[in-house]
Protein backbone atom coordinates (compact mmCIF):
# COMPACT_ATOMS: atom_id res chain seq x y z
CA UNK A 1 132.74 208.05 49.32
CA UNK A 2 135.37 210.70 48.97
CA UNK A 3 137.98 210.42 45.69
CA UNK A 4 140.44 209.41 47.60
CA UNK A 5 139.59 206.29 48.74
CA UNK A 6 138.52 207.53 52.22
CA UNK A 7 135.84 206.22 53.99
CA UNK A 8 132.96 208.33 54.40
CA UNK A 9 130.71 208.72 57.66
CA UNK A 10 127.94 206.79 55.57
CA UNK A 11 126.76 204.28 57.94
CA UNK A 12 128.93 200.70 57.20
CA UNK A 13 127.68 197.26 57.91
CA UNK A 14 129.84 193.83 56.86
CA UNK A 15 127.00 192.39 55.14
CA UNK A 16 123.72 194.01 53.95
CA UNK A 17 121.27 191.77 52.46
CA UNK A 18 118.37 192.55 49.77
CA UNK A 19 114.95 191.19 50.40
CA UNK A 20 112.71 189.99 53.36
CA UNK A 21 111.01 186.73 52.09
CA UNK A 22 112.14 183.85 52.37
CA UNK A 23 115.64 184.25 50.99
CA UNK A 24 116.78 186.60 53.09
CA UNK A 25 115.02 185.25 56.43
CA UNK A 26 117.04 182.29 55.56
CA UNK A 27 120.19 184.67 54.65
CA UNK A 28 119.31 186.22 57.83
CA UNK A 29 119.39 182.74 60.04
CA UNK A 30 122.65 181.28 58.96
CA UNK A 31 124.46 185.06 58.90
CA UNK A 32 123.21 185.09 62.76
CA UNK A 33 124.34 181.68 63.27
CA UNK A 34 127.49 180.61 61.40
CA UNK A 35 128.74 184.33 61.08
CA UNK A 36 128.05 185.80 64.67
CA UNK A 37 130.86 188.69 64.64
CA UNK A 38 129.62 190.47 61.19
CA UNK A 39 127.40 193.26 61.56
CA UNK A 40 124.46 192.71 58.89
CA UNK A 41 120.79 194.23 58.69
CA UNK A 42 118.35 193.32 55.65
CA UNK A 43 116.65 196.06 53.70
CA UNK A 44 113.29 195.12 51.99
CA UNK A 45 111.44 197.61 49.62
CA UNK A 46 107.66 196.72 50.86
CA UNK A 47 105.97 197.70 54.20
CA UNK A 48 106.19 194.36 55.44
CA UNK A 49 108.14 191.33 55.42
CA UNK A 50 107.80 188.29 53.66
CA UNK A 51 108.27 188.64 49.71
CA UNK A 52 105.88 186.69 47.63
CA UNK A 53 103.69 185.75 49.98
CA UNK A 54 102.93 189.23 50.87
CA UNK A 55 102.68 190.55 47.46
CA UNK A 56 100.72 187.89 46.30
CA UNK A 57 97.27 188.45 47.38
CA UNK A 58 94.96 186.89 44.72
CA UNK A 59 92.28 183.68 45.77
CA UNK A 60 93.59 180.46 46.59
CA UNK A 61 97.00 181.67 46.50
CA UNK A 62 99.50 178.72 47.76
CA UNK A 63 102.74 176.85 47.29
CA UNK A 64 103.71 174.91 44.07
CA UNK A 65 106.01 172.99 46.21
CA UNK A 66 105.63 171.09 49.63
CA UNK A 67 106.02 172.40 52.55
CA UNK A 68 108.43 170.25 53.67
CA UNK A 69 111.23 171.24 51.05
CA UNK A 70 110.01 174.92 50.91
CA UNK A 71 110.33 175.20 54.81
CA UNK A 72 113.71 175.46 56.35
CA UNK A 73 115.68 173.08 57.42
CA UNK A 74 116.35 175.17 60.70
CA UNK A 75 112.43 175.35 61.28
CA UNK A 76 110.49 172.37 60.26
CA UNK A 77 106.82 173.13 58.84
CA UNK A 78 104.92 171.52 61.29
CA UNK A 79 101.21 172.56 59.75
CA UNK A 80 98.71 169.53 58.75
CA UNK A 81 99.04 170.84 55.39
CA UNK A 82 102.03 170.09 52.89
CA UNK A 83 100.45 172.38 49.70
CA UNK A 84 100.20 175.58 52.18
CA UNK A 85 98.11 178.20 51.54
CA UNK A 86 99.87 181.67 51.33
CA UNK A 87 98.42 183.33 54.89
CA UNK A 88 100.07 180.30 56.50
CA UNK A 89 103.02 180.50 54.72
CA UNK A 90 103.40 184.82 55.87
CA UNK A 91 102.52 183.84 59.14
CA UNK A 92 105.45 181.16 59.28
CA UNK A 93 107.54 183.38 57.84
CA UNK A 94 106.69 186.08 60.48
CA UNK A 95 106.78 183.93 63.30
CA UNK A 96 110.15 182.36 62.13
CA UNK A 97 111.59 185.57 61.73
CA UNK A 98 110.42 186.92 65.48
CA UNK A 99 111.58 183.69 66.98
CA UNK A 100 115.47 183.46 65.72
CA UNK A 101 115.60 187.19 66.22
CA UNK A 102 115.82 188.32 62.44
CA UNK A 103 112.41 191.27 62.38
CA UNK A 104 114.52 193.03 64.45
CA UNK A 105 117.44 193.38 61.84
CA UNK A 106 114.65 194.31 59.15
CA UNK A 107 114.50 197.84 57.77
CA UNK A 108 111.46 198.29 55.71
CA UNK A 109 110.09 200.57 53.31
CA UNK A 110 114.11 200.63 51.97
CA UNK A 111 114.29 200.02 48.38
CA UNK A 112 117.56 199.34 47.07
CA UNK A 113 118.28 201.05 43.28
CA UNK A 114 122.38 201.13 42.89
CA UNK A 115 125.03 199.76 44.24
CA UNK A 116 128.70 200.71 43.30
CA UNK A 117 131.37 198.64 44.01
CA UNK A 118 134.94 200.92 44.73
CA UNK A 119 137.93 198.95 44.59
CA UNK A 120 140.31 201.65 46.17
CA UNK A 121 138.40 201.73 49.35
CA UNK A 122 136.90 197.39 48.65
CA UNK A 123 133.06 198.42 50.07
CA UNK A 124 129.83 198.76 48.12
CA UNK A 125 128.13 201.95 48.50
CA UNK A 126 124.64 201.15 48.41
CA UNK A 127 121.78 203.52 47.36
CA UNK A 128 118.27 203.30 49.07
CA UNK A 129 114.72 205.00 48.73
CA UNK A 130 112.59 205.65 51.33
CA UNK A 131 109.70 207.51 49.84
CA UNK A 132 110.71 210.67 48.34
CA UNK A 133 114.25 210.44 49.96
CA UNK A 134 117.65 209.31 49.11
CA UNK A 135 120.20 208.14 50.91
CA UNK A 136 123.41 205.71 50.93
CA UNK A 137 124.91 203.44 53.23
CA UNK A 138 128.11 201.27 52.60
CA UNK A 139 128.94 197.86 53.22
CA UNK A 140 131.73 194.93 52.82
CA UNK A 141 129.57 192.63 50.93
CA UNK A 142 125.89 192.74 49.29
CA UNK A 143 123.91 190.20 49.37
CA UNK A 144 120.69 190.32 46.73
CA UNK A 145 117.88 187.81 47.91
CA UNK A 146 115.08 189.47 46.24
CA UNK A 147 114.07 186.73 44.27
CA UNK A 148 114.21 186.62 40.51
CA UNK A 149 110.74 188.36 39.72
CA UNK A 150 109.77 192.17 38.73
CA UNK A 151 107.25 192.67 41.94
CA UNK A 152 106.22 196.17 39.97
CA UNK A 153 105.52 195.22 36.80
CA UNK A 154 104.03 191.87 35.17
CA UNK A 155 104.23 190.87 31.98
CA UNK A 156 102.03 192.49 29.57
CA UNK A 157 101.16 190.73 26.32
CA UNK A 158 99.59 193.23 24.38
CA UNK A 159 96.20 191.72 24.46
CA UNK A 160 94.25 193.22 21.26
CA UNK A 161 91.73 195.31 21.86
CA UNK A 162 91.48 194.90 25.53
CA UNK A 163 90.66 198.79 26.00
CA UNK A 164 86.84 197.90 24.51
CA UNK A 165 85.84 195.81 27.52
CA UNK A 166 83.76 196.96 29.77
CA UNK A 167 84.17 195.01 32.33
CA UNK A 168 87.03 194.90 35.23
CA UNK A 169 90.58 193.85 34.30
CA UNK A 170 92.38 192.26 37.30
CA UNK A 171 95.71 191.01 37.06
CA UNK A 172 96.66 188.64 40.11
CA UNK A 173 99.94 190.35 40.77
CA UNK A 174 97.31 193.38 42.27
CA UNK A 175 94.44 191.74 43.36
CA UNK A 176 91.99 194.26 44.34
CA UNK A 177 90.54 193.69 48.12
CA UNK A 178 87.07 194.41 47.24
CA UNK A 179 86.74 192.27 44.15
CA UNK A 180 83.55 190.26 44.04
CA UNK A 181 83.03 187.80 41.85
CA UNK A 182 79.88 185.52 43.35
CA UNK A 183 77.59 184.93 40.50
CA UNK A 184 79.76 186.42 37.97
CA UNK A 185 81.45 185.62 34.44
CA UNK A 186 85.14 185.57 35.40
CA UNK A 187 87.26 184.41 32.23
CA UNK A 188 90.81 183.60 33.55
CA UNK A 189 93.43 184.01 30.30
CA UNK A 190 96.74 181.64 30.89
CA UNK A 191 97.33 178.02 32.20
CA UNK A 192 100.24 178.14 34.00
CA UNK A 193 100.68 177.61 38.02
CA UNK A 194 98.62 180.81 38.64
CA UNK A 195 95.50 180.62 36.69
CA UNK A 196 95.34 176.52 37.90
CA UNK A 197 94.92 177.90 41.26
CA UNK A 198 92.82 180.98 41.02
CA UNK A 199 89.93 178.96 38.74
CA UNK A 200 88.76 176.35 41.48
CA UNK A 201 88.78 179.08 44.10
CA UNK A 202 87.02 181.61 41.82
CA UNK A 203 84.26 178.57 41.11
CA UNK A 204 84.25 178.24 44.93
CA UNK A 205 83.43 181.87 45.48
CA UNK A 206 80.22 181.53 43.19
CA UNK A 207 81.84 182.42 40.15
CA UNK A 208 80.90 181.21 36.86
CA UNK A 209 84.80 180.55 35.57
CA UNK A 210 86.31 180.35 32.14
CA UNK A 211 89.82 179.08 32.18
CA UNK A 212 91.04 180.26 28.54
CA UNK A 213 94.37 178.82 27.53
CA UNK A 214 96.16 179.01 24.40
CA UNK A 215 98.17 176.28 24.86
CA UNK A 216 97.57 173.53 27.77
CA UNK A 217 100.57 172.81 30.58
CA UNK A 218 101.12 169.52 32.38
CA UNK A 219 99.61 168.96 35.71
CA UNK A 220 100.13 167.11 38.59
CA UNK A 221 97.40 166.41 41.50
CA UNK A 222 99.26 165.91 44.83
CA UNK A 223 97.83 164.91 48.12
CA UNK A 224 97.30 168.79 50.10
CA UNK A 225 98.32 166.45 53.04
CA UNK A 226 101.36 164.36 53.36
CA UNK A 227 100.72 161.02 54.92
CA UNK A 228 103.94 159.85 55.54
CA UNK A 229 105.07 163.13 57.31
CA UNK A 230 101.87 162.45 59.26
CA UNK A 231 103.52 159.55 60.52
CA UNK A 232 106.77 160.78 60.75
CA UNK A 233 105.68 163.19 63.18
CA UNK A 234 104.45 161.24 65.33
CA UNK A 235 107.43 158.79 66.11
CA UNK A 236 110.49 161.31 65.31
CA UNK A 237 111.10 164.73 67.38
CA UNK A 238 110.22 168.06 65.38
CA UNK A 239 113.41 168.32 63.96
CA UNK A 240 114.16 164.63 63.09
CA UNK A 241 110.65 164.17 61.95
CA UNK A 242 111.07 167.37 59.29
CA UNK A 243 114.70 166.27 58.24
CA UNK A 244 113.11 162.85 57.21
CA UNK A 245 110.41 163.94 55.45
CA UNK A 246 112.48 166.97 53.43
CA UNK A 247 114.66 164.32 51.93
CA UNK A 248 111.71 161.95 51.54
CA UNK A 249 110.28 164.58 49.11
CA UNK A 250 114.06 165.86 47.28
CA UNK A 251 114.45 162.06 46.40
CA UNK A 252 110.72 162.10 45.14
CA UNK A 253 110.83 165.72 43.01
CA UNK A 254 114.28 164.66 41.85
CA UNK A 255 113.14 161.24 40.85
CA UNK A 256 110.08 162.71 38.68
CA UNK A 257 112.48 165.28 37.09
CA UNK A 258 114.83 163.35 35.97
CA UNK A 259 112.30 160.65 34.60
CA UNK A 260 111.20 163.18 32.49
CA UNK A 261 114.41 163.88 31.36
CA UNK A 262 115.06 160.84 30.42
CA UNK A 263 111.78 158.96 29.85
CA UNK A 264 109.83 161.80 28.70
CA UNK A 265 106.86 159.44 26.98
CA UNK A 266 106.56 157.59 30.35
CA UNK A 267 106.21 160.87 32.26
CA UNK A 268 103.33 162.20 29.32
CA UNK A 269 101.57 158.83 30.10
CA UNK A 270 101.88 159.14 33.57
CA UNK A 271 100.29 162.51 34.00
CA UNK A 272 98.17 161.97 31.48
CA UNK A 273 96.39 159.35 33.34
CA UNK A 274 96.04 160.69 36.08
CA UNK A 275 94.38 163.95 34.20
CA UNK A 276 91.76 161.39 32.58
CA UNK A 277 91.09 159.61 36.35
CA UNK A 278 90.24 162.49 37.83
CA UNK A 279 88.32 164.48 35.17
CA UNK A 280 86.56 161.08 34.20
CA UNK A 281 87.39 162.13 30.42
CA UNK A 282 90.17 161.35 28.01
CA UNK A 283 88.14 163.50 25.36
CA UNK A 284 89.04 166.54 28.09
CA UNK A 285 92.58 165.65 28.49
CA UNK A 286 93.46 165.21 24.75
CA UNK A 287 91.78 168.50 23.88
CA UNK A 288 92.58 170.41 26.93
CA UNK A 289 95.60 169.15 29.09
CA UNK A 290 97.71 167.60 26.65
CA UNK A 291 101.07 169.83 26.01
CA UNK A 292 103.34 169.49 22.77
CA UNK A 293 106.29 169.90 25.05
CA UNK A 294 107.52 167.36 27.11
CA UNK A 295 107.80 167.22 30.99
CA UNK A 296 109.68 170.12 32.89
CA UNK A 297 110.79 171.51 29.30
CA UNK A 298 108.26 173.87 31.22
CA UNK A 299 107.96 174.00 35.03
CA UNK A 300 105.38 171.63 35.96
CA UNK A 301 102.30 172.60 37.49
CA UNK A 302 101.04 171.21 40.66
CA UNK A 303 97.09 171.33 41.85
CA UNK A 304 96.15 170.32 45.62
CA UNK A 305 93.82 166.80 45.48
CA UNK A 306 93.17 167.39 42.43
CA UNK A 307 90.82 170.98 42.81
CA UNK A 308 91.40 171.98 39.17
CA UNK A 309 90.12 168.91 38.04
CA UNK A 310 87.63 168.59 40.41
CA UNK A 311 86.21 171.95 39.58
CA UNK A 312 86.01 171.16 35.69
CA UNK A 313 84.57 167.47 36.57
CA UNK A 314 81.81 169.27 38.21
CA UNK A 315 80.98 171.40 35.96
CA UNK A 316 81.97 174.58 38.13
CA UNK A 317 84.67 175.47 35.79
CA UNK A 318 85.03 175.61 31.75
CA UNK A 319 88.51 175.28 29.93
CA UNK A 320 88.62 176.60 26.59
CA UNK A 321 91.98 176.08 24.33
CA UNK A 322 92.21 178.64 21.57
CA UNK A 323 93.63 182.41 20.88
CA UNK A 324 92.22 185.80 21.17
CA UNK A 325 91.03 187.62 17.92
CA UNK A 326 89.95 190.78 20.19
CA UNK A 327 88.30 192.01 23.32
CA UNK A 328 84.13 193.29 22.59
CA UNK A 329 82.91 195.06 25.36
CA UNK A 330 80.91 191.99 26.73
CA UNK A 331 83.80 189.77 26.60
CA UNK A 332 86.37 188.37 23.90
CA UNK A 333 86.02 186.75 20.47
CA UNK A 334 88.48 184.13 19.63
CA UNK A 335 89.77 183.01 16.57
CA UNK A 336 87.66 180.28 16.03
CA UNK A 337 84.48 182.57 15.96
CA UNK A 338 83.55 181.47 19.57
CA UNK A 339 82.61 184.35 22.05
CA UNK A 340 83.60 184.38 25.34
CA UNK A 341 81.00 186.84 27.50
CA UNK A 342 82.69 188.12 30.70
CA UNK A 343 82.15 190.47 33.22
CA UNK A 344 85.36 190.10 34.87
CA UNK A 345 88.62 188.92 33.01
CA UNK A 346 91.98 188.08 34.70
CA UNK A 347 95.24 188.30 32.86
CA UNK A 348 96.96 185.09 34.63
CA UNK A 349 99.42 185.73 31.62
CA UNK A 350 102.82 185.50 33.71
CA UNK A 351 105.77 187.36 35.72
CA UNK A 352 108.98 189.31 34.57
CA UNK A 353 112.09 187.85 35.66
CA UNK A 354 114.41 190.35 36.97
CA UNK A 355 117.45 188.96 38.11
CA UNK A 356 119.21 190.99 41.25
CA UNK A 357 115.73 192.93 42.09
CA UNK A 358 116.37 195.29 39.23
CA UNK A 359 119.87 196.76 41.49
CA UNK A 360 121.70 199.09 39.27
CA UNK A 361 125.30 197.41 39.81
CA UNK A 362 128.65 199.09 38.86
CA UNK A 363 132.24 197.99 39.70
CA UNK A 364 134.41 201.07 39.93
CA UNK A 365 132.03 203.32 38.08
CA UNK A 366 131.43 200.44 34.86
CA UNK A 367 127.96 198.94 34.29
CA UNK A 368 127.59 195.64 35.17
CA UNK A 369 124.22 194.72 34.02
CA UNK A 370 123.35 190.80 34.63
CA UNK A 371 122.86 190.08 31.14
CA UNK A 372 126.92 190.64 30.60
CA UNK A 373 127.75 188.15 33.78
CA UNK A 374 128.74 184.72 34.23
CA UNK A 375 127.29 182.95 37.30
CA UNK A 376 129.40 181.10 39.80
CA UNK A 377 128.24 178.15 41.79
CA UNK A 378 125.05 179.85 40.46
CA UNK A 379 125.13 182.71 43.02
CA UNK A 380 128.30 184.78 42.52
CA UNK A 381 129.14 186.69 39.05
CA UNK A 382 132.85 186.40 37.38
CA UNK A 383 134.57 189.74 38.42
CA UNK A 384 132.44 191.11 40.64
CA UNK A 385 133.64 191.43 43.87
CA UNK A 386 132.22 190.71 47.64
CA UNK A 387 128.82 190.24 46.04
CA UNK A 388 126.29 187.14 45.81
CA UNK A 389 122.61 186.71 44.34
CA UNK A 390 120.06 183.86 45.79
CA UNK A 391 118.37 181.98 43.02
CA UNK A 392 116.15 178.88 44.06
CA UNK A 393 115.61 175.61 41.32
CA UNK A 394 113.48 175.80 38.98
CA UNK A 395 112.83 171.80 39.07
CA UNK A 396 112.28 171.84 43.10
CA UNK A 397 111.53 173.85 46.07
CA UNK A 398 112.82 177.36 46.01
CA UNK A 399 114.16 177.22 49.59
CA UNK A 400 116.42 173.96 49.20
CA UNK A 401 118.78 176.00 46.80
CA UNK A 402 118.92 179.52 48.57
CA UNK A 403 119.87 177.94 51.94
CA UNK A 404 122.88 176.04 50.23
CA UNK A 405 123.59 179.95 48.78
CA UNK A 406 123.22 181.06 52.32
CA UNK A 407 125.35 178.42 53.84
CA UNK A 408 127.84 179.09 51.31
CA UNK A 409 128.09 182.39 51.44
CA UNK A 410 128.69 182.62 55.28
CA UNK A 411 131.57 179.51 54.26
CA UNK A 412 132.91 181.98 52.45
CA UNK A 413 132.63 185.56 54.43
CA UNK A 414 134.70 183.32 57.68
CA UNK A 415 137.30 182.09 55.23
CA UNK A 416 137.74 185.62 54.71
CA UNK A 417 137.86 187.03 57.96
CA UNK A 418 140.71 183.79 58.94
CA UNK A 419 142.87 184.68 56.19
CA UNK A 420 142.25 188.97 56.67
CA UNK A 421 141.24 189.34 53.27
CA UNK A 422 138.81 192.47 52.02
CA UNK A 423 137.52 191.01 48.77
CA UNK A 424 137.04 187.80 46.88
CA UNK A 425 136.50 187.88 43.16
CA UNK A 426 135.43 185.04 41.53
CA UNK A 427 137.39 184.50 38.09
CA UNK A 428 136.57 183.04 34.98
CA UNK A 429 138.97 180.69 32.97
CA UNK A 430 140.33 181.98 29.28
CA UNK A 431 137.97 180.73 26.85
CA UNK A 432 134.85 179.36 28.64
CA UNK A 433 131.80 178.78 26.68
CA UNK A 434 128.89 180.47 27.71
CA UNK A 435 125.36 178.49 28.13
CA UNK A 436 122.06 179.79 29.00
CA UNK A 437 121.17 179.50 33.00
CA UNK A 438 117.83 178.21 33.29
CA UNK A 439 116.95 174.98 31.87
CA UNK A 440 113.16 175.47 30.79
CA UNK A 441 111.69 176.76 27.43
CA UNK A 442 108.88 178.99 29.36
CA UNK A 443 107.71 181.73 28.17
CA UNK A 444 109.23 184.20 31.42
CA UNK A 445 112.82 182.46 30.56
CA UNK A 446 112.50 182.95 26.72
CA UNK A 447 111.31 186.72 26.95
CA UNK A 448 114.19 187.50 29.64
CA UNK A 449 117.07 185.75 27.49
CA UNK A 450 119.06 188.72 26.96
CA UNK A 451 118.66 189.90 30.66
CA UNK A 452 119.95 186.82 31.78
CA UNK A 453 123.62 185.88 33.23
CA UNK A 454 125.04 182.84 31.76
CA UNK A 455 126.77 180.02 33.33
CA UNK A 456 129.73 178.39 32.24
CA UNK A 457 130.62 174.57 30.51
CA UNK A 458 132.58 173.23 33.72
CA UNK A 459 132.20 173.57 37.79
CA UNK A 460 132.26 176.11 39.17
CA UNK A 461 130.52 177.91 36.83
CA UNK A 462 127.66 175.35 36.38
CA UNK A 463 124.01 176.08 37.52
CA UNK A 464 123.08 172.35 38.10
CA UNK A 465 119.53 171.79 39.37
CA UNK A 466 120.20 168.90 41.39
CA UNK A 467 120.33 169.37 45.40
CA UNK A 468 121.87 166.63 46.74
CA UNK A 469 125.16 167.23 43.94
CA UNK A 470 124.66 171.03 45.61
CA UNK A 471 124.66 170.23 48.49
CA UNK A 472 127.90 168.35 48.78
CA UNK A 473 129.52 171.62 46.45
CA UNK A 474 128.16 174.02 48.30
CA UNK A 475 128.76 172.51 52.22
CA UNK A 476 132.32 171.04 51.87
CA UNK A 477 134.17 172.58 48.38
CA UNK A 478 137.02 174.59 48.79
CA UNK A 479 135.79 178.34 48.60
CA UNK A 480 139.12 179.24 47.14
CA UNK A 481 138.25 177.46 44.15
CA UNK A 482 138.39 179.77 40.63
CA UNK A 483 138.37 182.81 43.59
CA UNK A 484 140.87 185.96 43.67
CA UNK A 485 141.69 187.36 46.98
CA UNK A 486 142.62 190.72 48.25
CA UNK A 487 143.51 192.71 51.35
């Protein structure tokens, strides 16, 4: 970009979106559809579409929410199964992608690291890496749907003395292809949503699994199959049929959550009962699967008929709840004296959040790092310009939230082009108070506090985590709302 506010012979798009899973296939959809004149491609960092499910690689891996809700709207999930196991949910995302014409607008192996935002010439010059090589390309307005998780580097707890074992370390983020594990000690350390679905398909590849947990999380057994969409199917067309059964399961995930908001002891009981019927224990669920949290103060974990519990039932699988004193080169002592041996031990011990894929923004040359932002309607920041983030729910299906973002976005970029305006700055009130943006008390959301945008006290600048109050926001408010405009 030259000083002066001339344009450059960079290569300029209207919008360029971040990210090829399944927030910017769905970015990618509704741009194509409800925004035909803009020029847009999508840049994604990997060698291959698809996000999560293509980074994830580890055994059993699968969706914490149905289908049906994770899906889009625009292409029902027609599969037997509602818990989906990742391969089917790449290749849907692959054949969705091929089918509404999106691959072809994919660029990969471009990794986006800065973006500045010039208000003399009102573009973002965007910086990519492609291997070893640098290069820029400029656009009208960015759109970052990379998800809200560091795909380079986990968390790392510091385990103590994990450098004596002798044994192989895996952590699921890079599951090694060649891994084998039949008729092996395999401890799994954590208990959230992906150590309760690598240990019953560990025990199902013949190993010999140790789930160790220092603290327990609530689960929930769901059905892998969903009956009533069974039967929707077959007296509703495709679309009908998936419609139905999407808002049969938002009523039902909004009508647990907010039980447990308000009713938390009911919820415990609830869940809690159903732990004991299937592991034919209470002893097991007091000691074991018994939080001192409530509900969805942590995201609630979800296990397909019930395989976790199945898998300790039988024997197959061990839980053990207590904390590590140190690794020994067989295994790990704990703190109540107790060894653990192991030949292999997994570190199931959570993600990084990193909100806007780790994008270096700047407005004019300042530092905008997301930590300093406010969030509007949860995907725009106050005073930066032309730009938008996709963030799913944290209490529901990822998807239902970043097509709203998507819809609203595209709402947005055609009020715009109407009215001939450049830019569109969202614009806080005098005196707003600040409040923290995710509603949950786990540890990923506690250690990225400080990295974290805020959101405001009042709409717009409310995250809510409620789709159907969304939906009706997002679809049919007035985009001018709390928004700046310039030519």
């Amino acid at each position: 970009m030259r000083d002066n506010g001339e344009v450059s012979d960079l290569e300029h798009l209207d919008v360029l979106v971040v990210g090829a899973g399944l927030s910017g296939i769905g970015a990618g959809y509704r741009l194509r559809e409800m925004s035909p004149s803009r020029t847009w491609a999508i840049l994604e960092a990997r060698d291959s579409l698809g996000g999560t499910w293509d980074l994830f690689r580890y055994p059993g891996v699968r969706s914490d929410s149905d289908m049906m809700t994770l899906g889009f709207p625009f292409e029902p999930w027609t599969d037997r199964d509602a818990i989906a196991d990742g391969p089917k949910i790449l290749d849907y995302l692959r054949e969705t992608a091929d089918k509404h014409g999106i691959t072809e607008r994919i660029r990969l192996g471009h990794k986006v690291v800065e973006a500045d935002w010039s208000s003399e010439s009102a573009r973002w010059t965007v910086t990519v890496e492609r291997g070893e090589v640098r290069e820029q390309l400029t656009c009208g307005f960015l759109y970052l749907c990379s998800g809200y998780y560091d795909y380079e580097r986990p968390h790392d707890p510091q385990l103590p003395g994990l450098g004596s074992f002798d044994g192989e370390v895996v952590h699921p983020q890079f599951w090694p292809d060649d891994l084998a594990v039949a008729g092996r000690k395999v401890v799994v350390i954590g208990s959230g949503a992906t150590a309760v679905t690598l240990v019953p398909s560990l025990a199902d590849a013949g190993a010999y699994v140790t789930m160790l947990q220092r603290t327990p999380s609530w689960i929930a057994s769901l059905p892998r199959r969903d009956r009533a969409r069974d039967v929707l199917q077959k007296v509703l067309p495709t679309r009908a049929a998936g419609t139905a059964a999407r808002y049969k399961n938002v009523l039902g995930t909004m009508g647990v959550y907010e039980l447990s908001r308000r009713r938390p002891a009911v919820t415990r009981s609830l869940l809690s009962k159903g732990a004991a019927k299937s592991l034919g224990s209470t002893d097991l669920v007091a000691d074991h699967f018994t939080p001192t949290y409530d509900p969805w103060d942590q995201r609630l974990c979800v296990v397909p008929d019930g395989d976790l519990f199945e898998a300790v039932r039988s024997g197959q699988a061990h839980v053990v709840t207590d904390t590590i004193e140190t690794f020994l080169p067989h295994g790990i002592r704990l703190h109540s004296g107790r060894e653990l041996d192991a030949d292999v031990v997994v570190t199931a011990t959570g993600l990084r959040i990193q909100i806007a894929g780790g994008v270096a923004i700047t407005v004019d040359g300042q530092a905008r790092p997301p930590g300093d932002l406010t969030v509007y309607r949860g995907l725009m920041f106050a005073d930066v310009p032309n730009l938008a983030v996709c963030v799913g729910y944290v209490n529901a299906s990822w998807t239902l939230r970043a097509d709203l973002a998507s819809r609203y976005v595209c709402r947005l970029l055609n009020h715009m082009q109407q009215h001939a305006w450049r830019v569109a700055t969202p614009r806080a009130p005098a005196g707003m108070v600040g409040r923290p943006l995710l509603p949950l008390s786990s540890g990923y959301v506690t250690r990225a506090a400080d990295d974290l945008p805020q959101q405001g006290d009042g709409a717009p600048w409310l995250m809510r985590q409620n789709y159907l109050l969304d939906r009706r926001d997002m679809l049919r408010s007035d985009v001018t709302d709390a928004m700046s405009f310039a030519r």
